[in-house]
C-alpha atoms as a PDB file:
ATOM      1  CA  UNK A   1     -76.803  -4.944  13.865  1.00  0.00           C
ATOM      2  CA  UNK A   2     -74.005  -4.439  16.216  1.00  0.00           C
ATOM      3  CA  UNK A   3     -72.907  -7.820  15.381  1.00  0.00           C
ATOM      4  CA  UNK A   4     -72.733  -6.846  12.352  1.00  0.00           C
ATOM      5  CA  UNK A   5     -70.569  -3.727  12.804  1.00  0.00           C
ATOM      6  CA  UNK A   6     -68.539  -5.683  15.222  1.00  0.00           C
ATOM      7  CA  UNK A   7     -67.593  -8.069  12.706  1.00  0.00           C
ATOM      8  CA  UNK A   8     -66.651  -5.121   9.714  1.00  0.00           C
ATOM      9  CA  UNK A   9     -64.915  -3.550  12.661  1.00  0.00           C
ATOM     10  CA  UNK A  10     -62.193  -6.728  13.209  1.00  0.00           C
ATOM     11  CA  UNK A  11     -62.290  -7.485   9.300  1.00  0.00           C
ATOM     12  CA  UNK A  12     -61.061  -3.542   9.054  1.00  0.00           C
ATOM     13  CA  UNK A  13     -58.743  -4.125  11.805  1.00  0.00           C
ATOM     14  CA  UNK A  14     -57.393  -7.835  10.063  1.00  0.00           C
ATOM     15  CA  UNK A  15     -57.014  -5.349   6.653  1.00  0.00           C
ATOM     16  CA  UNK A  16     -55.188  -2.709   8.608  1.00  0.00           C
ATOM     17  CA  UNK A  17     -52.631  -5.378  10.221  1.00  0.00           C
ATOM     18  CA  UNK A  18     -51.959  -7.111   7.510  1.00  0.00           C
ATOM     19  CA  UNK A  19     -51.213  -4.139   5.089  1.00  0.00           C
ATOM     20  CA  UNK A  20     -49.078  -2.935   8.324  1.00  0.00           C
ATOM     21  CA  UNK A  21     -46.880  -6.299   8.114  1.00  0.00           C
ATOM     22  CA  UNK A  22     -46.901  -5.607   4.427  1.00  0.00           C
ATOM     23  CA  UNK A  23     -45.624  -2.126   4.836  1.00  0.00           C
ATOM     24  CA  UNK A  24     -43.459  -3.322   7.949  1.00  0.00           C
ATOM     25  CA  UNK A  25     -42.066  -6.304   5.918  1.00  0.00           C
ATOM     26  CA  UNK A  26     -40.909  -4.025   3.093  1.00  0.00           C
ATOM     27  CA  UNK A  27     -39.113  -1.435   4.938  1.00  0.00           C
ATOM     28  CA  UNK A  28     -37.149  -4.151   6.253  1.00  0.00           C
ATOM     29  CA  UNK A  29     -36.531  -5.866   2.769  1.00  0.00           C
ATOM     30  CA  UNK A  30     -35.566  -2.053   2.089  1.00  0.00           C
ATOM     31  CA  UNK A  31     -33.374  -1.275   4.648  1.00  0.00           C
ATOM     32  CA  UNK A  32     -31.435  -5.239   4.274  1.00  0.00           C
ATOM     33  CA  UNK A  33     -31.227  -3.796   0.732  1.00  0.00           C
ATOM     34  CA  UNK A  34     -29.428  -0.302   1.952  1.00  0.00           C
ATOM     35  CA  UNK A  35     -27.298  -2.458   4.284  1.00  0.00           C
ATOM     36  CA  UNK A  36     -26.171  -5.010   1.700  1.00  0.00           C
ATOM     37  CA  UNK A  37     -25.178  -2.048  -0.733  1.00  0.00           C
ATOM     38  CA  UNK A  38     -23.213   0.234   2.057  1.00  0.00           C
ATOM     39  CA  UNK A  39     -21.118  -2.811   3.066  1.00  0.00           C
ATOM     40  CA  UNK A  40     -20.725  -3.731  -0.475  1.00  0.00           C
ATOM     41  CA  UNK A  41     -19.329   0.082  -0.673  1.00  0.00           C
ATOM     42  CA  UNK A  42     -17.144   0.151   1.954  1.00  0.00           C
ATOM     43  CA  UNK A  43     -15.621  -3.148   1.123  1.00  0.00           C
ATOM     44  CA  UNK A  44     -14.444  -1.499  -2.191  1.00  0.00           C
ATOM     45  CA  UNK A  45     -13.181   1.558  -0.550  1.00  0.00           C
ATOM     46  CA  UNK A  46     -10.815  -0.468   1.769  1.00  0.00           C
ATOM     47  CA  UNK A  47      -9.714  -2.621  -1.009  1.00  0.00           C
ATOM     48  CA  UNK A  48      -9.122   0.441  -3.295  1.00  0.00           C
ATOM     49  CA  UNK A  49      -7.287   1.990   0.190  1.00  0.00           C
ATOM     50  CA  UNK A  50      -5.174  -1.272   0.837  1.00  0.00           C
ATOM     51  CA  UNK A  51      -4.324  -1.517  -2.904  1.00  0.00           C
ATOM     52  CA  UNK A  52      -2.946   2.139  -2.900  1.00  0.00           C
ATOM     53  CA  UNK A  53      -1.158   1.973   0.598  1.00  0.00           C
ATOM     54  CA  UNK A  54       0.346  -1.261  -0.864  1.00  0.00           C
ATOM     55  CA  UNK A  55       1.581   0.541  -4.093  1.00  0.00           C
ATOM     56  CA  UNK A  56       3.083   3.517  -2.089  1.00  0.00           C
ATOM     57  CA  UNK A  57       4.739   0.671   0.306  1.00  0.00           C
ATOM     58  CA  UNK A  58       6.277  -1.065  -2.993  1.00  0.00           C
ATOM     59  CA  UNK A  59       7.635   2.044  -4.264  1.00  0.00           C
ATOM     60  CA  UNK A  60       9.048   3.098  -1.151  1.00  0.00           C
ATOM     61  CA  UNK A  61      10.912  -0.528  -0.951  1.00  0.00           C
ATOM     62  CA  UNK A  62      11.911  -0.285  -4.600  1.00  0.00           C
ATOM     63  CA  UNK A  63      13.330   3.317  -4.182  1.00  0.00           C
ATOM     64  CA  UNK A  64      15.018   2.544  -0.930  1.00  0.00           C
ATOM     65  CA  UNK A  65      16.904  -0.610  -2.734  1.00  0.00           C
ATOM     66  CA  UNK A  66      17.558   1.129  -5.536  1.00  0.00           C
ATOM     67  CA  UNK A  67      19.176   3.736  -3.240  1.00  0.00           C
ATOM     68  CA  UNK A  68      21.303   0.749  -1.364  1.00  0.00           C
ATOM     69  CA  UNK A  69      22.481  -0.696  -4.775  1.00  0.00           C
ATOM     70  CA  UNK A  70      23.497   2.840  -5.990  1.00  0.00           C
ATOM     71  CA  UNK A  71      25.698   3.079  -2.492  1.00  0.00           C
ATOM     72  CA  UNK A  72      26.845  -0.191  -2.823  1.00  0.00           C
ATOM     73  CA  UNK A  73      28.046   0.285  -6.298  1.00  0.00           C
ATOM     74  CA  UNK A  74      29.344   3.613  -5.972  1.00  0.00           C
ATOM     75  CA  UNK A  75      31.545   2.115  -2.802  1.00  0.00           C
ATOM     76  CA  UNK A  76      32.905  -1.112  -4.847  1.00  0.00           C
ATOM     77  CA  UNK A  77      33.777   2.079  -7.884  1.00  0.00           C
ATOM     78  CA  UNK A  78      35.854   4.060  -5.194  1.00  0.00           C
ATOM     79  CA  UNK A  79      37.629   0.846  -3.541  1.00  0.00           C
ATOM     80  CA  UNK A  80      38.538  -0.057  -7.476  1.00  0.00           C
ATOM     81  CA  UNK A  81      40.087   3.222  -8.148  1.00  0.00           C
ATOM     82  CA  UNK A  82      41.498   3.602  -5.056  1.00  0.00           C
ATOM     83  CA  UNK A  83      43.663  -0.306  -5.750  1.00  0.00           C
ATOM     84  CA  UNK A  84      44.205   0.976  -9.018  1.00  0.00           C
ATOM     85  CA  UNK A  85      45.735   4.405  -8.176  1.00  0.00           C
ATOM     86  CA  UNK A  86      47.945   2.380  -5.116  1.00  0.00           C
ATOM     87  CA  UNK A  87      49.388  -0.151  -7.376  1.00  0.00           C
ATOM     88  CA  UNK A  88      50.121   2.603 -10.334  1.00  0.00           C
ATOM     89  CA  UNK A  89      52.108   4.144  -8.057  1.00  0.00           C
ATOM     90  CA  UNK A  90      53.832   1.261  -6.821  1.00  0.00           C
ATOM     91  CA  UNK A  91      54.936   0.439 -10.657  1.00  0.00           C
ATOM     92  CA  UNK A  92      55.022   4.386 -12.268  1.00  0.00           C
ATOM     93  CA  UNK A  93      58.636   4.347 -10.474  1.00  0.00           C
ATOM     94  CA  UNK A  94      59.865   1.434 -12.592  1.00  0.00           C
ATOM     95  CA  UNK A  95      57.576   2.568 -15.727  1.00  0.00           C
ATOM     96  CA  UNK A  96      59.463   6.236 -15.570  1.00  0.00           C
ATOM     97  CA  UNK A  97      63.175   4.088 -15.190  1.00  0.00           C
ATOM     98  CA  UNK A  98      62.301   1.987 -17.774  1.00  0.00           C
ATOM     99  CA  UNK A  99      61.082   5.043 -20.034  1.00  0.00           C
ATOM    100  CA  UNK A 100      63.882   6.933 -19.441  1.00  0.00           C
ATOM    101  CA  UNK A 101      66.634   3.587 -19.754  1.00  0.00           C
ATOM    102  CA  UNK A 102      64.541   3.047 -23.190  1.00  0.00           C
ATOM    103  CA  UNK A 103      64.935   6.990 -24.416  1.00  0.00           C
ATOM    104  CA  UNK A 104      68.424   7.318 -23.638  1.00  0.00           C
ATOM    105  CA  UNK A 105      69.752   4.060 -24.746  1.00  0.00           C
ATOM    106  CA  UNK A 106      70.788   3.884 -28.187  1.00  0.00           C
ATOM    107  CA  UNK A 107      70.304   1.144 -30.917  1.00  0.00           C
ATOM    108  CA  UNK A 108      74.199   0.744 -32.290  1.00  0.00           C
END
């Protein structure tokens, strides 16, 4: 009879192990599972993260060459104006003699 018992006694203890490993086996599958999905998060947070810093980082660059164009234009405006108010007054003298030569000279 204690044969007997000693036999049910390892088949109970088989049973128990082997629903352990079951048990055991799927907390792992679980927890792979968990692991797979936060890494899957994260790596959508950093891309969502990169993609913003890079958007900020283009519109920085965009605003600060739009800035340098505006400078460079306005500069090329005032060395324009500046030519064209030297060499009007290099030739108003001769436009105000002509004027006056053409306004004082008769026709007959």
């Amino acid at each position: 009879m204690d044969s007997i018992r000693g036999q049910g006694g390892i088949q109970m203890l088989l049973t128990a192990e082997q629903e352990a490993g079951r048990i055991v086996s799927a907390a792992r599958t679980a927890k792979l599972a968990r692991m797979k999905q936060a890494k899957d998060e994260a790596e959508k947070e950093m891309e969502e993260y990169r993609s913003r810093l890079e958007e900020e980082y283009q519109t920085q660059i965009s605003g600060t060459e739009q800035e340098a164009a505006a400078k460079r234009l306005e500069e090329e405006t005032d060395g324009r104006i500046q030519t064209l108010k030297e060499s009007s007054s290099k030739v108003s003298k001769e436009i105000v003699k002509m004027l006056i030569k053409y306004v004082t000279t008769t026709g007959a």
